[in-house]
Protein backbone atom coordinates (compact mmCIF):
# COMPACT_ATOMS: atom_id res chain seq x y z
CA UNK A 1 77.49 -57.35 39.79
CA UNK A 2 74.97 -55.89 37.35
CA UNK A 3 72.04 -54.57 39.14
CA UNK A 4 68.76 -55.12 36.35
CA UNK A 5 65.94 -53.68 36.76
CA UNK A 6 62.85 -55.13 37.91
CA UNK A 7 60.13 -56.56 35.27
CA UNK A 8 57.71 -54.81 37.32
CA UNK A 9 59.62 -51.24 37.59
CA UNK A 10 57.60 -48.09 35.54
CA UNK A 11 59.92 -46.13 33.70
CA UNK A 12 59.36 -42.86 32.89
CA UNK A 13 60.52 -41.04 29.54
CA UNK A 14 60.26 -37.13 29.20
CA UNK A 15 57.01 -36.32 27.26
CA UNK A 16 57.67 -35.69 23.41
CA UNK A 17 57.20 -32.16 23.01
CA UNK A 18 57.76 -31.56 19.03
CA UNK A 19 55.20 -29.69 17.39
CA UNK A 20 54.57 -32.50 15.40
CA UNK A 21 52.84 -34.41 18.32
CA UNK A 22 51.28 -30.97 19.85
CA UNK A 23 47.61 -31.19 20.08
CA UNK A 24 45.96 -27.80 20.20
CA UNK A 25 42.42 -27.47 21.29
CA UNK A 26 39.96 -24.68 20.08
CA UNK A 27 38.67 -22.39 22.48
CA UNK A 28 35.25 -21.89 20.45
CA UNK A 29 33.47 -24.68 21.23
CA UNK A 30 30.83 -25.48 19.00
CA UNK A 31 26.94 -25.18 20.07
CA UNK A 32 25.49 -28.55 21.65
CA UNK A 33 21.75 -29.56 20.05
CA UNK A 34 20.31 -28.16 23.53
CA UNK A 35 21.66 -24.75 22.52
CA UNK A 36 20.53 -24.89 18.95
CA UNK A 37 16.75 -26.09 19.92
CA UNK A 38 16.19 -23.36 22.80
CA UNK A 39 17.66 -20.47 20.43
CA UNK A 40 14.93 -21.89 17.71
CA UNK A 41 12.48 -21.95 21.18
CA UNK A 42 13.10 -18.59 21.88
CA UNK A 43 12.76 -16.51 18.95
CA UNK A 44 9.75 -18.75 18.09
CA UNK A 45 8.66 -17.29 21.38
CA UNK A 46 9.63 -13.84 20.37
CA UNK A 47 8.13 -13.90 17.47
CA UNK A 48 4.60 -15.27 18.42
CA UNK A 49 4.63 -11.95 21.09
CA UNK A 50 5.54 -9.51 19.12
CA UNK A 51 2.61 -11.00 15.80
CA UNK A 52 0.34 -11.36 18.73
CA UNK A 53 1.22 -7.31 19.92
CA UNK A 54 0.80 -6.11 15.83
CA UNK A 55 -1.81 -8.49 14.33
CA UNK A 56 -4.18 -5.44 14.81
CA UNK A 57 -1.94 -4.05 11.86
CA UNK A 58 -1.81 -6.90 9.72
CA UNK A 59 -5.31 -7.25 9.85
CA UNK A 60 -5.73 -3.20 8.72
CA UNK A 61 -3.65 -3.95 6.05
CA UNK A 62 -5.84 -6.69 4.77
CA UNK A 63 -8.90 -4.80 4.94
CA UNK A 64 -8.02 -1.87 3.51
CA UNK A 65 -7.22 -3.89 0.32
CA UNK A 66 -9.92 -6.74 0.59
CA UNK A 67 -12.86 -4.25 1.67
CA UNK A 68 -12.86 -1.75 -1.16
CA UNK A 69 -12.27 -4.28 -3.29
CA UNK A 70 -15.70 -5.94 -1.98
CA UNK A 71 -17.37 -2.53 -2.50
CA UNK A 72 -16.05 -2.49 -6.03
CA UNK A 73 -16.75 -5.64 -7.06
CA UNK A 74 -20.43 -5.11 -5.40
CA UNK A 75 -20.96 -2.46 -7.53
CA UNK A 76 -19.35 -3.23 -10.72
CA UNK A 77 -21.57 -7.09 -10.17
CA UNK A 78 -24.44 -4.74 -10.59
CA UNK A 79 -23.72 -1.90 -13.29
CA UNK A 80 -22.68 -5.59 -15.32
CA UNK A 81 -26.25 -7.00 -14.71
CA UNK A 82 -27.74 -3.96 -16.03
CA UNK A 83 -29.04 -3.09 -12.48
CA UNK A 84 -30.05 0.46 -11.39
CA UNK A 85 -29.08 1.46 -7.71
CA UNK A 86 -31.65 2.90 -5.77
CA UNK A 87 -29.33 6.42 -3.94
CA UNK A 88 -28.28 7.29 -8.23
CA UNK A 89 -31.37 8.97 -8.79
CA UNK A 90 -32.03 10.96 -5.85
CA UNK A 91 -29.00 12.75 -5.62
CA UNK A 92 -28.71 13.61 -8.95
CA UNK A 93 -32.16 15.42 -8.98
CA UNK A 94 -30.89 16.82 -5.45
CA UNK A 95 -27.94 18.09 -7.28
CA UNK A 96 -29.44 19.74 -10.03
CA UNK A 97 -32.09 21.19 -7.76
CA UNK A 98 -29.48 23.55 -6.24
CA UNK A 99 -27.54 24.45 -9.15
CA UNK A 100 -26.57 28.57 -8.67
CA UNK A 101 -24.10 30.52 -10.55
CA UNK A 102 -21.78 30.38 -7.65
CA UNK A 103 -21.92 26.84 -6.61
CA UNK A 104 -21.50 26.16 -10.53
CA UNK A 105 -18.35 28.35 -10.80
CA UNK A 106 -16.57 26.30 -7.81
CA UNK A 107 -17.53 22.72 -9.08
CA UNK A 108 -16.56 23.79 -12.50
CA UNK A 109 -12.94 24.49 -11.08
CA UNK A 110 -12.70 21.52 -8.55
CA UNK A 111 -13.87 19.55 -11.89
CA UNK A 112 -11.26 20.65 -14.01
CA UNK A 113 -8.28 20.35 -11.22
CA UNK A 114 -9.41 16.75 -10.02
CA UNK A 115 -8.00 15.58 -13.37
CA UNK A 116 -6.34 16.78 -16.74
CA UNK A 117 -5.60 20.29 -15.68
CA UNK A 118 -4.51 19.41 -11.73
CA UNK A 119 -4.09 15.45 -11.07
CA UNK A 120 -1.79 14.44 -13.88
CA UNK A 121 0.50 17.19 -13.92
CA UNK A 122 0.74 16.86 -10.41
CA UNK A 123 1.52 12.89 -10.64
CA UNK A 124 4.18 13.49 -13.36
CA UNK A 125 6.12 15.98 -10.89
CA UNK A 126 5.36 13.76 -8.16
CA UNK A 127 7.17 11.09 -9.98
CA UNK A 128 10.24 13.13 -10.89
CA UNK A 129 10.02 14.80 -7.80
CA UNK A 130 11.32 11.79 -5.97
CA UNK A 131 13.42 10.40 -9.11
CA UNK A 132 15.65 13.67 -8.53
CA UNK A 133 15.76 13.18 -4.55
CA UNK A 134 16.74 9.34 -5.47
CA UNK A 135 14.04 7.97 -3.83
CA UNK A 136 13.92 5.16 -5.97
CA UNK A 137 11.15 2.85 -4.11
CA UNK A 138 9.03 5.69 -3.29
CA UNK A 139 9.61 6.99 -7.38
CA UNK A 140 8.68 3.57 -7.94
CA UNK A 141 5.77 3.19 -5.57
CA UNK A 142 4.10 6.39 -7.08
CA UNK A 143 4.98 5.61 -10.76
CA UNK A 144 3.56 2.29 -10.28
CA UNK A 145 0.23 3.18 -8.28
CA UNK A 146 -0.53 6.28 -10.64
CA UNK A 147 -0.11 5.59 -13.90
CA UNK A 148 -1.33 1.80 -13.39
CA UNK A 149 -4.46 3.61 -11.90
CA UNK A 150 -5.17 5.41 -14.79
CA UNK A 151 -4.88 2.32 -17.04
CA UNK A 152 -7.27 0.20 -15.39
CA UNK A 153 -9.88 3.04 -15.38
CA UNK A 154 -9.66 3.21 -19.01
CA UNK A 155 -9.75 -0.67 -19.16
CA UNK A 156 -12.94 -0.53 -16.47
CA UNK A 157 -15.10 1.81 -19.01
CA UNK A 158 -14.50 0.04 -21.53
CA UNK A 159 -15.29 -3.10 -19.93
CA UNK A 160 -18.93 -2.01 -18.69
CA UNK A 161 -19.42 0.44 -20.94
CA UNK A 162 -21.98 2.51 -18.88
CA UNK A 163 -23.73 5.36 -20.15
CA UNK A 164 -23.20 8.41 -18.33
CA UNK A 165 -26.61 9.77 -16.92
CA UNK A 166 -28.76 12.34 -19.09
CA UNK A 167 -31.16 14.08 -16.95
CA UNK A 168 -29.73 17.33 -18.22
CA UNK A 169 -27.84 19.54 -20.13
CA UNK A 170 -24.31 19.11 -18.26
CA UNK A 171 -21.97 22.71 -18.01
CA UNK A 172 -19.18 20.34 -19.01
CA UNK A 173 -20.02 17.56 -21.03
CA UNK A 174 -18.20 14.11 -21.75
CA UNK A 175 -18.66 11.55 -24.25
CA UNK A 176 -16.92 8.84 -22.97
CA UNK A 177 -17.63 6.09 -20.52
CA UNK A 178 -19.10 6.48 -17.10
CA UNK A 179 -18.34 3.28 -14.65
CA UNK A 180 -16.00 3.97 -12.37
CA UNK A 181 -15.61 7.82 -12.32
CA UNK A 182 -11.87 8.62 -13.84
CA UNK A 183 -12.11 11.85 -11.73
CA UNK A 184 -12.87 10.08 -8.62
CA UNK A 185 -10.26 7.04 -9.15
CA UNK A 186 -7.39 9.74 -10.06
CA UNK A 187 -7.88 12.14 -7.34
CA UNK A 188 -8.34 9.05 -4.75
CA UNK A 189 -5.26 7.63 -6.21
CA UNK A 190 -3.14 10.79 -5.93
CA UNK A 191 -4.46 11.44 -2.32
CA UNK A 192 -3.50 7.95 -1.28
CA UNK A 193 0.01 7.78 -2.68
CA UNK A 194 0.61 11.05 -0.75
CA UNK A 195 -0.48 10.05 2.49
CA UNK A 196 1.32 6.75 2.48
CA UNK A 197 4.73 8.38 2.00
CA UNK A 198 3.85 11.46 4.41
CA UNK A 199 2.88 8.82 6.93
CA UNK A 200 6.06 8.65 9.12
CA UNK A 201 6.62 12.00 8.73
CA UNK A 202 4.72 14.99 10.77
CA UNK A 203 2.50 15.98 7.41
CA UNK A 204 0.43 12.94 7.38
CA UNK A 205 -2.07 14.33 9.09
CA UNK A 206 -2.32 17.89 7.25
CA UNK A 207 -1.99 16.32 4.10
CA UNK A 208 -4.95 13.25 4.94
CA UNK A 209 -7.02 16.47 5.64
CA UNK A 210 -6.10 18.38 2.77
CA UNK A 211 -6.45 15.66 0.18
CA UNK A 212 -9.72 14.10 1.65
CA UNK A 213 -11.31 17.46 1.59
CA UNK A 214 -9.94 17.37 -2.32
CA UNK A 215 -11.00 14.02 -3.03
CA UNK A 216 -14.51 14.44 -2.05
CA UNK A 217 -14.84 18.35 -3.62
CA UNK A 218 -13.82 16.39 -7.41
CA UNK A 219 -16.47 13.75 -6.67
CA UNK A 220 -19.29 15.59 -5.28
CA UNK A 221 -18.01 18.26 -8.50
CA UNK A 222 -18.98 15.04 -10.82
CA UNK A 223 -22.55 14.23 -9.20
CA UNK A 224 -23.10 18.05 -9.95
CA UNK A 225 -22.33 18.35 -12.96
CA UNK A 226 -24.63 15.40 -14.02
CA UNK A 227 -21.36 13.80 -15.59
CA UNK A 228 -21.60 10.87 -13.25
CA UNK A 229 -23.84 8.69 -11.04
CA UNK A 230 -23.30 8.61 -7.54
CA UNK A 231 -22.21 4.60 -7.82
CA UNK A 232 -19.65 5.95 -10.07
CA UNK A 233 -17.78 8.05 -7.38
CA UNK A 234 -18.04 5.33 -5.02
CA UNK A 235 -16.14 2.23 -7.45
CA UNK A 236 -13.96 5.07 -8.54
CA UNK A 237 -12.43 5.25 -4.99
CA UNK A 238 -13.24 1.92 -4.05
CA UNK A 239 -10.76 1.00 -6.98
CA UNK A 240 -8.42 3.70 -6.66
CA UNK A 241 -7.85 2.72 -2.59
CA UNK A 242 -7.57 -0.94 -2.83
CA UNK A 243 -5.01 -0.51 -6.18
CA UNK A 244 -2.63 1.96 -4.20
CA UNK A 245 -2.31 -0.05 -0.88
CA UNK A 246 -1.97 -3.17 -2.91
CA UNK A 247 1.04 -1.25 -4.88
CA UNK A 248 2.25 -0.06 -1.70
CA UNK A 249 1.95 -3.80 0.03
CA UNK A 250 4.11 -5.35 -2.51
CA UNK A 251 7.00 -2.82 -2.83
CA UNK A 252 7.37 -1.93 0.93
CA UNK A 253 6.93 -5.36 2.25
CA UNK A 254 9.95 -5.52 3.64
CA UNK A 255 9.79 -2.90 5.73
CA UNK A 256 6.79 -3.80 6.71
CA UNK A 257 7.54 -6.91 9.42
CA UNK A 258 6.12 -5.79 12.80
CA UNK A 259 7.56 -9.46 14.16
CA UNK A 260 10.91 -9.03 13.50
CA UNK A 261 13.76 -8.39 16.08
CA UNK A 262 15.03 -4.83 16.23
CA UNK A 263 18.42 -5.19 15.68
CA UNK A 264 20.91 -3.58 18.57
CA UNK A 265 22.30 -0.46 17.62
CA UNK A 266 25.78 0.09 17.40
């Protein structure tokens, strides 16, 4: 006799193992939602500590373009009106009330230096300077901030048109334009470019010394000389500081991110 099997016997059958049928499961499994949100969470968190820690510098940066561009536009607002400020006067009769063979001999040099003889030539070599090292932002940066400097003081005189002053017979006389001071925005413009790429390095305080002491030398040299008004000094660097760190705001701005996550060294 035949023994069947029961209806309600499970059979069992080897599992198919061809490679066909194989299912193979990834060991990367990919990020839920939850993981995805508190990653956004957390460098959101990050980032909000570390603008909080550095807005101090992002605020610097603003003012140091926005306020001398206040002070120029205050000025220039008034040399267009035709307006006479009130500190011109004064120290131009102070200045040529202490006029001395020596003091005229040293603001005749600083004069000459602060522009043609000293500031340009040392711009151009400036510029090829760092063209030869391959600095190409920096040969950039300095191409950029000086000779677009001495474009818009050219444009600026010509715009107002001020007369220079004529109290007396000046040692070294000019014929052109007076508002802003060319001396004054070149120097200033020279001094800044050169202490914004010294900055991380150990000369940026011997050269902010250096160059201040230069920059105010040429424009104290211009009130002496009777070449220029006192307001003309002031827009000159006014214009010449807010131009520069402008420049400098645009081309480094990627370096410049206080926020951002240091990345690990490997």
């Amino acid at each position: 006799m035949v023994k069947r099997p029961s209806p309600c016997a499970v059979t069992t059958s080897p599992v198919n193992s061809s490679p066909s049928s194989t299912i193979t499961l990834n060991d990367a499994t990919p990020p839920s939602s939850t993981d995805a949100v508190k990653a956004i969470a957390d460098q959101a968190r990050f980032g909000a500590h570390e603008l909080g820690r550095s807005w101090w510098r992002i605020a610097l940066l603003f003012g140091a373009i926005l306020l001398p561009l206040w002070a120029f536009g205050a000025l220039a607002e008034e040399v267009h009106e035709g307006e006479a400020f009130g500190f011109d006067q004064p120290f131009l009769q102070f200045a040529q009330s202490i006029h001395g063979p020596a003091l005229d001999a040293v603001f005749l040099w600083f004069s000459k230096v602060g522009y043609l003889r000293g500031v340009v030539p040392a711009d151009i070599v400036l510029v090829m300077l760092l063209s030869v090292l391959r600095r190409k932002r920096e040969a950039l940066f300095a191409g950029v901030a000086l000779a677009g400097s001495g474009i818009l003081n050219v444009a600026a005189k010509h715009y107002f048109g001020r007369a220079r002053p004529s109290l007396w017979e000046s040692l070294a006389p000019e014929t052109t334009y007076s508002f802003p001071s060319g001396h004054a925005m070149g120097s200033m413009t020279l001094a800044a470019v050169l202490v914004l790429l010294c900055w991380r390095t150990r000369w940026r305080w011997p050269v902010l010394v250096a160059m201040s002491a230069f920059v105010m030398m040429v424009g104290l040299s211009r009130v002496y000389l009777g070449v220029h008004y006192p307001s003309d000094i002031l827009a000159g660097w006014a214009a010449a500081l807010a131009w520069v760190i402008g420049v400098y705001a645009v081309l480094f701005r990627g370096s410049f991110r206080p926020w951002r996550r240091p990345q690990p060294v490997e």
